[in-house]
Protein backbone atom coordinates (compact mmCIF):
# COMPACT_ATOMS: atom_id res chain seq x y z
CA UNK A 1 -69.94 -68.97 -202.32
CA UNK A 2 -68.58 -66.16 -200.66
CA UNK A 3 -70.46 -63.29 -198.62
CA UNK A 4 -72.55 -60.76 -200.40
CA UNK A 5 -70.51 -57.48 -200.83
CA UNK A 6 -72.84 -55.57 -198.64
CA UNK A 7 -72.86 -57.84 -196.26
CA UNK A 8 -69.45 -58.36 -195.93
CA UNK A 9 -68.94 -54.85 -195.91
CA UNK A 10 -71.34 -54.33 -192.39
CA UNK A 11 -69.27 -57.04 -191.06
CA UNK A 12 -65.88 -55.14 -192.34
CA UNK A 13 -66.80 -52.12 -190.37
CA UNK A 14 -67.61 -53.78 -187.01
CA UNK A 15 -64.47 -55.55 -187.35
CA UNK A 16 -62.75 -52.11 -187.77
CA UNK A 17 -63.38 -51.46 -184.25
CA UNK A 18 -62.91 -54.57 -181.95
CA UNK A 19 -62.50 -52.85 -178.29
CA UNK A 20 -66.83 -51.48 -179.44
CA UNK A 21 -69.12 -53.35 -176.93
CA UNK A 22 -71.11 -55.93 -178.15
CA UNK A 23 -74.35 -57.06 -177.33
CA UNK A 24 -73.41 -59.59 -175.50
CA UNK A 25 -71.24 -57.18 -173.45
CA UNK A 26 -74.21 -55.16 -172.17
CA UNK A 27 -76.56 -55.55 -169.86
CA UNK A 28 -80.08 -57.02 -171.52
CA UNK A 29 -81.20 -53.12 -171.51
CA UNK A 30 -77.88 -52.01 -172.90
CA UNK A 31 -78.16 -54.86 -175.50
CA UNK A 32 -82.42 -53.89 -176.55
CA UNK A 33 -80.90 -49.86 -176.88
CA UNK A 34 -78.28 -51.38 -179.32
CA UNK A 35 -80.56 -53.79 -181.14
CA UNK A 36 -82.90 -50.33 -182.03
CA UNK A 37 -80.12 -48.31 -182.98
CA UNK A 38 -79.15 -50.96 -185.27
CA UNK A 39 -83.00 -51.71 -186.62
CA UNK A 40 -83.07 -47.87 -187.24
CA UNK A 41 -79.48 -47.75 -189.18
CA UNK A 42 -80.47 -51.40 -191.27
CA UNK A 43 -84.12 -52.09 -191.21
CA UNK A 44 -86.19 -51.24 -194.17
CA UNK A 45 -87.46 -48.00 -193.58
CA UNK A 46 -91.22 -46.50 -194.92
CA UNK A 47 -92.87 -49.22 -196.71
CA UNK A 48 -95.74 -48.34 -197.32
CA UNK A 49 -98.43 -50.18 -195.47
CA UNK A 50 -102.39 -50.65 -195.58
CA UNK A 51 -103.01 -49.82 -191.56
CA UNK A 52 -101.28 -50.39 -188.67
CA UNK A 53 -102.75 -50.81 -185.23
CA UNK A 54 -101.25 -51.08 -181.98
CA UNK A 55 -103.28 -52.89 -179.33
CA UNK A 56 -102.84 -55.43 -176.34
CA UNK A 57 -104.65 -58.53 -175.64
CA UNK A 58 -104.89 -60.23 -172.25
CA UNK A 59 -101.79 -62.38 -171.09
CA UNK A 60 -101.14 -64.96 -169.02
CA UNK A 61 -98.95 -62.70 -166.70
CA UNK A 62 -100.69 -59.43 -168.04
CA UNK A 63 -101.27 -57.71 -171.76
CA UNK A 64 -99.16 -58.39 -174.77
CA UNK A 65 -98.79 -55.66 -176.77
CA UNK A 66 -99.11 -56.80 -180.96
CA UNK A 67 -99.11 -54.60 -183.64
CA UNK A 68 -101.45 -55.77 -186.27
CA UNK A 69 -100.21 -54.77 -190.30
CA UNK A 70 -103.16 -54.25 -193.09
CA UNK A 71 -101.41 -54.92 -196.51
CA UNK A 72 -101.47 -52.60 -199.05
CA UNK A 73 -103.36 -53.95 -201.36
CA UNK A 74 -105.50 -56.07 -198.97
CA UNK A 75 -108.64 -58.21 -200.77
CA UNK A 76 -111.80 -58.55 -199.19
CA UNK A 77 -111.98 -60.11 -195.92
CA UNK A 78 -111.88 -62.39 -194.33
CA UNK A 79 -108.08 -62.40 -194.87
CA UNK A 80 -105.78 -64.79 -194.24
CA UNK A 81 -103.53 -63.93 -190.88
CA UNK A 82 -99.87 -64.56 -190.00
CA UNK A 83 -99.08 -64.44 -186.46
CA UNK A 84 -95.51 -63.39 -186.36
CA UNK A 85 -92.93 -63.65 -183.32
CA UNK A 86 -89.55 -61.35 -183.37
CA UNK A 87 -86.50 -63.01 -183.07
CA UNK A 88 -83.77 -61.27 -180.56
CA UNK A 89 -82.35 -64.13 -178.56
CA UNK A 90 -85.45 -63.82 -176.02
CA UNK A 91 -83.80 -61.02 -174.42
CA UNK A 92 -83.69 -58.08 -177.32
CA UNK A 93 -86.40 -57.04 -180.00
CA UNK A 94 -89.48 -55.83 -180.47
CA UNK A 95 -92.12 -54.08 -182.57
CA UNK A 96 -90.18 -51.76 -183.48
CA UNK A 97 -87.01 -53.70 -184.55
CA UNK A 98 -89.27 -55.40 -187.02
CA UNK A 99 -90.80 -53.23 -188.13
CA UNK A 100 -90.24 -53.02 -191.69
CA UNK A 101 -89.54 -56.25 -192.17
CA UNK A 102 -92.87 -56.93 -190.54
CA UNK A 103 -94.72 -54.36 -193.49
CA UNK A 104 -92.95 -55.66 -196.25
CA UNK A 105 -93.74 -59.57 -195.26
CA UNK A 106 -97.40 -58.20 -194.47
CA UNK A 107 -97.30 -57.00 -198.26
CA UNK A 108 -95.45 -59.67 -200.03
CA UNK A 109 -97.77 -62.47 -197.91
CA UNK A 110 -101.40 -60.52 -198.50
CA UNK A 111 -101.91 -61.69 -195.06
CA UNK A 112 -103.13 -59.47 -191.85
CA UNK A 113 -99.88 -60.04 -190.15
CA UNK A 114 -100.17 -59.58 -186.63
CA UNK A 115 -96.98 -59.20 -184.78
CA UNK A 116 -96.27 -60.16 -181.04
CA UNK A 117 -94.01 -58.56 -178.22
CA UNK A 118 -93.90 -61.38 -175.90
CA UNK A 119 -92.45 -61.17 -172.35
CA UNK A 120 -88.22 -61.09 -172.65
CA UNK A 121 -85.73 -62.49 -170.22
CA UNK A 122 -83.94 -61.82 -168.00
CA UNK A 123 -86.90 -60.48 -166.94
CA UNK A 124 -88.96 -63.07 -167.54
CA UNK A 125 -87.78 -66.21 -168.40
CA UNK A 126 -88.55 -69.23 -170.07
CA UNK A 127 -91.26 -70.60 -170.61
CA UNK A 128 -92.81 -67.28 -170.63
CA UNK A 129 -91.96 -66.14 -174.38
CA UNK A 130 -93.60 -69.22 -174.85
CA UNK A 131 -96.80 -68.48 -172.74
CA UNK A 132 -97.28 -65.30 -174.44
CA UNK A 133 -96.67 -66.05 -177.62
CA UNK A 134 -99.10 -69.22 -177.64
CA UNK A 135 -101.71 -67.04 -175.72
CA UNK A 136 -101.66 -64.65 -178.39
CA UNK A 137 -102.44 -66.98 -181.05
CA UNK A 138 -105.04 -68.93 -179.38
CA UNK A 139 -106.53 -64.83 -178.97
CA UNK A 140 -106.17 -64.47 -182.78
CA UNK A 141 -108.04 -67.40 -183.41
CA UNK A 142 -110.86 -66.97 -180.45
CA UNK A 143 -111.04 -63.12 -182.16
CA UNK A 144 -110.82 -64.03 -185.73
CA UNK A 145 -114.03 -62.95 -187.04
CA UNK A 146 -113.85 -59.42 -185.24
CA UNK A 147 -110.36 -59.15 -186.69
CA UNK A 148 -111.80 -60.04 -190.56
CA UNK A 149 -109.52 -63.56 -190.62
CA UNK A 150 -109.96 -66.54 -191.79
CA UNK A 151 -109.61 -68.83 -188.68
CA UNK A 152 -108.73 -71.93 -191.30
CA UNK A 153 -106.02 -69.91 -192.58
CA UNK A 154 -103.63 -68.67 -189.48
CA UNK A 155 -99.93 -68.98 -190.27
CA UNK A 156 -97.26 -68.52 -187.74
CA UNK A 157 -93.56 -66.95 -188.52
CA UNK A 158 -90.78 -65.51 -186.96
CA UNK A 159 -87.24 -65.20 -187.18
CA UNK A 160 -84.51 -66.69 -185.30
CA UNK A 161 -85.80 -67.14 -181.49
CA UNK A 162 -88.87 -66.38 -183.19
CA UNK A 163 -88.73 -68.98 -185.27
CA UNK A 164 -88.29 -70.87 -182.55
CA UNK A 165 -91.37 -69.91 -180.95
CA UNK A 166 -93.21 -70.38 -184.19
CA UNK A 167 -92.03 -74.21 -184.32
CA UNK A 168 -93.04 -74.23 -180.02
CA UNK A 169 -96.77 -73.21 -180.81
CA UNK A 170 -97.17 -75.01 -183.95
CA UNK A 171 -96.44 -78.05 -181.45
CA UNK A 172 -98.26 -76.87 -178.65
CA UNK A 173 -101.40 -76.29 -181.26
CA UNK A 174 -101.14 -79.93 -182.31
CA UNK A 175 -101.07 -81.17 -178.84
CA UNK A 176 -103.83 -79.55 -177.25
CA UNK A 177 -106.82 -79.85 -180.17
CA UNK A 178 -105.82 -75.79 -181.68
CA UNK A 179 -105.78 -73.54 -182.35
CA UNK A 180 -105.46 -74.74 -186.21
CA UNK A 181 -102.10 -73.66 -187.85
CA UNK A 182 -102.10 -74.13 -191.06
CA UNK A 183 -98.41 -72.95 -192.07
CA UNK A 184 -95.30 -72.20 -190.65
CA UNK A 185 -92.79 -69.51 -191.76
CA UNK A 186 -89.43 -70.48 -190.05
CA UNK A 187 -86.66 -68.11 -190.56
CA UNK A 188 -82.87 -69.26 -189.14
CA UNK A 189 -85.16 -71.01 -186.25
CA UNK A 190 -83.04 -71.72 -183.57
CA UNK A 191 -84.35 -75.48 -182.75
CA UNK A 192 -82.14 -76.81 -180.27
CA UNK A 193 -79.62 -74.94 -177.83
CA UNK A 194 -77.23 -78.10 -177.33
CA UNK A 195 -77.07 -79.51 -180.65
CA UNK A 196 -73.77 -79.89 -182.09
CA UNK A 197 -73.57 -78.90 -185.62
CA UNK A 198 -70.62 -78.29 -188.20
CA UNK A 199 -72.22 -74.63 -188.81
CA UNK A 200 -71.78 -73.63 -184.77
CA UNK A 201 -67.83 -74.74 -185.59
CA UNK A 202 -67.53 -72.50 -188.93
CA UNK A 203 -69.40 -69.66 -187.99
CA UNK A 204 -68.86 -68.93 -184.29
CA UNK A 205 -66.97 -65.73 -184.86
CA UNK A 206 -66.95 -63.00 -187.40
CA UNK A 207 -70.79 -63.45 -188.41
CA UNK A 208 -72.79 -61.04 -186.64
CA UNK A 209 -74.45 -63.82 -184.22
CA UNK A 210 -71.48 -65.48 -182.35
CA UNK A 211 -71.54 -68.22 -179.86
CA UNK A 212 -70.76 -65.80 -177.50
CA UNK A 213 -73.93 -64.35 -178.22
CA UNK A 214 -75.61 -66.95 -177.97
CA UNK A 215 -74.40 -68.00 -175.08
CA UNK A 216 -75.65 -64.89 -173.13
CA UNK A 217 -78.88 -64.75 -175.03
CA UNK A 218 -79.42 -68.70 -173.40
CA UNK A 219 -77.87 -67.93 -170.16
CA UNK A 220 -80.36 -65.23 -169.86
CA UNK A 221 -83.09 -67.21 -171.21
CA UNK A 222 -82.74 -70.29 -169.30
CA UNK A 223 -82.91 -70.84 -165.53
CA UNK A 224 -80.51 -72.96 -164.21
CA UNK A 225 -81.46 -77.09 -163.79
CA UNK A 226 -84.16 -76.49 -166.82
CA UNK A 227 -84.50 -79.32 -168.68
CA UNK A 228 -82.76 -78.14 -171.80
CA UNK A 229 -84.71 -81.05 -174.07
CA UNK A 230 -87.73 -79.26 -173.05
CA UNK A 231 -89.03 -79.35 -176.46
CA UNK A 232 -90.77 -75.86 -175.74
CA UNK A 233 -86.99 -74.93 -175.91
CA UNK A 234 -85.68 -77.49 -177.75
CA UNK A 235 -88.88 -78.19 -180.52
CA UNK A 236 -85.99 -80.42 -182.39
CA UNK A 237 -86.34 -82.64 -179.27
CA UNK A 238 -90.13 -83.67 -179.78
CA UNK A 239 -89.90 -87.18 -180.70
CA UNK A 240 -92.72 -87.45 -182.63
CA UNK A 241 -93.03 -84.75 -185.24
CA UNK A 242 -96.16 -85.83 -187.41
CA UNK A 243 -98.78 -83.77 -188.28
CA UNK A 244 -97.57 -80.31 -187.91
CA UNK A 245 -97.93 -77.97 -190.38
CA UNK A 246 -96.31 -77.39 -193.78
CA UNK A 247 -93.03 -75.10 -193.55
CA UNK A 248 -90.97 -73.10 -195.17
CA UNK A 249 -87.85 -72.49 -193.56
CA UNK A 250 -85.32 -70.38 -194.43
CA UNK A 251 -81.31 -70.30 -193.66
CA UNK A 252 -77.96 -68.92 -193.88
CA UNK A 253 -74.62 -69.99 -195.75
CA UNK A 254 -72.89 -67.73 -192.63
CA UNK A 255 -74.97 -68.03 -189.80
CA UNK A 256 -74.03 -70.76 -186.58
CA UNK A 257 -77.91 -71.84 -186.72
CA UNK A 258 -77.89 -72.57 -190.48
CA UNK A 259 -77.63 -76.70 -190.01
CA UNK A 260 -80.20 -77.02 -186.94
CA UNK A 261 -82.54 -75.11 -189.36
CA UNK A 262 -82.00 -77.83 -191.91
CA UNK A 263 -82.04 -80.59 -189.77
CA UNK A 264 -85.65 -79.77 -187.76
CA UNK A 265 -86.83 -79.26 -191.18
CA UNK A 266 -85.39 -82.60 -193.11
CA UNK A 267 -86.95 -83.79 -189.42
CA UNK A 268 -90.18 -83.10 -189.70
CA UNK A 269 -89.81 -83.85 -193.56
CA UNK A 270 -89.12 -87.94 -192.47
CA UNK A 271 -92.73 -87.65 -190.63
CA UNK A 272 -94.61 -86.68 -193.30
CA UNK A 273 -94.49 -82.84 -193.07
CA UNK A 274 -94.50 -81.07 -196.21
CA UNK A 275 -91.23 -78.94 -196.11
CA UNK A 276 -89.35 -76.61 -198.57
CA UNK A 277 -85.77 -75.21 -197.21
CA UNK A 278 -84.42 -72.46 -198.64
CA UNK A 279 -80.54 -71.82 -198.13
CA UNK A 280 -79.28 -68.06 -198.81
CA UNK A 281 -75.94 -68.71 -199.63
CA UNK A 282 -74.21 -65.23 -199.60
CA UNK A 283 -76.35 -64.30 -196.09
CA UNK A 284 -75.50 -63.84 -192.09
CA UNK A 285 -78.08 -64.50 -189.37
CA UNK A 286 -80.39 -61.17 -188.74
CA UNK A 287 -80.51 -60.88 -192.42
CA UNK A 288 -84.31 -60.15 -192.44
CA UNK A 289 -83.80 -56.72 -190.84
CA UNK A 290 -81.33 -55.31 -192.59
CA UNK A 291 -83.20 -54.58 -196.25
CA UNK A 292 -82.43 -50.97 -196.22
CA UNK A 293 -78.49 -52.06 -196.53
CA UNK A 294 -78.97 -55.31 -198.32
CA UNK A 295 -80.41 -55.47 -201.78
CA UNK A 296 -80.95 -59.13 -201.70
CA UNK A 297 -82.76 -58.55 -198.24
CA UNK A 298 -85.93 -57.35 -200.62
CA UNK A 299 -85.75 -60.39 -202.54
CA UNK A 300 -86.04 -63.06 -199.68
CA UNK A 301 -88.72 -61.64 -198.08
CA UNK A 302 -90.93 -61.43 -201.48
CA UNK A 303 -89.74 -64.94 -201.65
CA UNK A 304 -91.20 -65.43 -198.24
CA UNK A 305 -94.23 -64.06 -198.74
CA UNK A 306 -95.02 -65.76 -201.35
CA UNK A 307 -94.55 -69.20 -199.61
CA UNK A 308 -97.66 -67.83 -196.91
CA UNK A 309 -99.76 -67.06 -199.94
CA UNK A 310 -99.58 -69.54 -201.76
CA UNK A 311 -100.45 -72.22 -198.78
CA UNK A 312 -102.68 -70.06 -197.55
CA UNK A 313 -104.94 -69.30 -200.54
């Protein structure tokens, strides 16, 4: 199937100008600046939302700022709660990038959706997205009664290197007695930075997220002589897979992470885990912020959403 008009279109106009920086051609501050102007230009803009609240919650290495989305139409509390974690490459993104995504997931999911701007590299490097964004949840959970959740039902989400974080703590919950996860939202996860797949070959150019890319997002990331099976990099790696939560994961036809998507979830599938993938077959990676361009952006998120609900009600 071949790339949806609008899409194709985006990637028509970038290609219109090749000598244009790209992220990867910036410095990690140059890159987040870029990353913005492009959230602002792409991102769903003014959905309307319940409440919003910005607050920070203690750290390991300091306070995490989270922004913490009311849905419209939220029922009576306590509320269901899905602790969501940016993707960017752990060196770009933030609140703000995902921002509308963030409100119309809130929405479509009827959860309290409480977004996380974890620590980002260079600056900090691994394992500390990891830190924060497992420190965070285990504070949603301590704080769930305050916050009007239901502690049973905490979901975790995130797109891209946020969906790699949300597979990390969903792990990292298992393994140390909670906090209790009950779903995971996985969208383009990248699950393994070494892993050879046909979908790195086809789509390393031309696609919005290039190897390139990736390659600087990783080299930023990742201090040299880590253990790159680390399976709080690498949560493909974890041998033993069993008893995580159910998952919903969600790829694209055009995007170099599409098959390590499909193969942590068929994965965790063989050990028992209830899975349902989802392939968007006319989509790029990044395609969950750009729903003011892309009508079928709206679409997959409702889809989405509805996935938390329903294993969360």
């Amino acid at each position: 199937m071949a790339l949806d008009p609008q899409v194709a279109a985006i990637l028509q106009q970038s290609a219109a100008n090749p000598d244009a920086p790209t992220i990867a051609d910036l410095p990690p501050e140059g890159g987040r600046a870029m990353y913005r102007a492009m959230s602002e230009m792409f991102d769903l803009q003014d959905v309307p939302i319940g409440k919003i609240e910005d607050r920070k919650i203690p750290g390991p290495a300091g306070e995490i700022p989270i922004r913490i989305y009311t849905p419209v139409a939220a029922g009576a509390t306590p509320l269901p709660c899905l602790v969501f974690y940016h993707g960017g490459g752990f060196v770009i993104g933030d609140l703000e990038t995902h921002d509308g995504a963030c409100r119309a997931l809130c929405n479509a999911s009827g959860c309290l959706l409480i977004a996380v701007d974890y620590r980002l590299a260079p600056e900090h490097v691994f394992p500390a997205a990891v830190e924060d964004s497992f420190a965070a949840l285990q504070w949603v959970a301590e704080h769930a009664a305050g916050l009007g959740v239901d502690p049973n039902r905490i979901a975790v989400g995130g797109d891209s290197a946020g969906g790699n974080l949300s597979a990390v703590v969903s792990q990292l919950a298992r393994d140390n007695d909670g906090p209790a996860v009950a779903f995971q939202l996985l969208i383009y996860p990248a699950t393994d930075a070494d892993v050879d797949t046909p979908s790195k070959k086809e789509n390393a150019e031309g696609y919005f997220l290039e190897q390139k890319t990736m390659d600087f997002f990783y080299g930023n990331y990742v201090p040299a002589g880590t253990d790159r099976t680390d399976p709080r990099l690498a949560p493909m790696q974890t041998a033993d897979l069993s008893g995580l939560p159910p998952a919903y994961i969600v790829t694209a036809q055009f995007d170099p992470l599409r098959d390590e998507g499909r193969m942590y979830g068929e994965k965790m599938r063989a050990a028992g885990v209830p899975v349902e993938i989802v392939n968007y077959e006319t989509m790029i990676h990044g395609f969950l912020t750009m729903g003011g361009i892309v009508d079928a952006v709206k679409p997959a998120i409702e889809a989405a959403g509805k996935a938390v609900k329903k294993a969360l009600s």
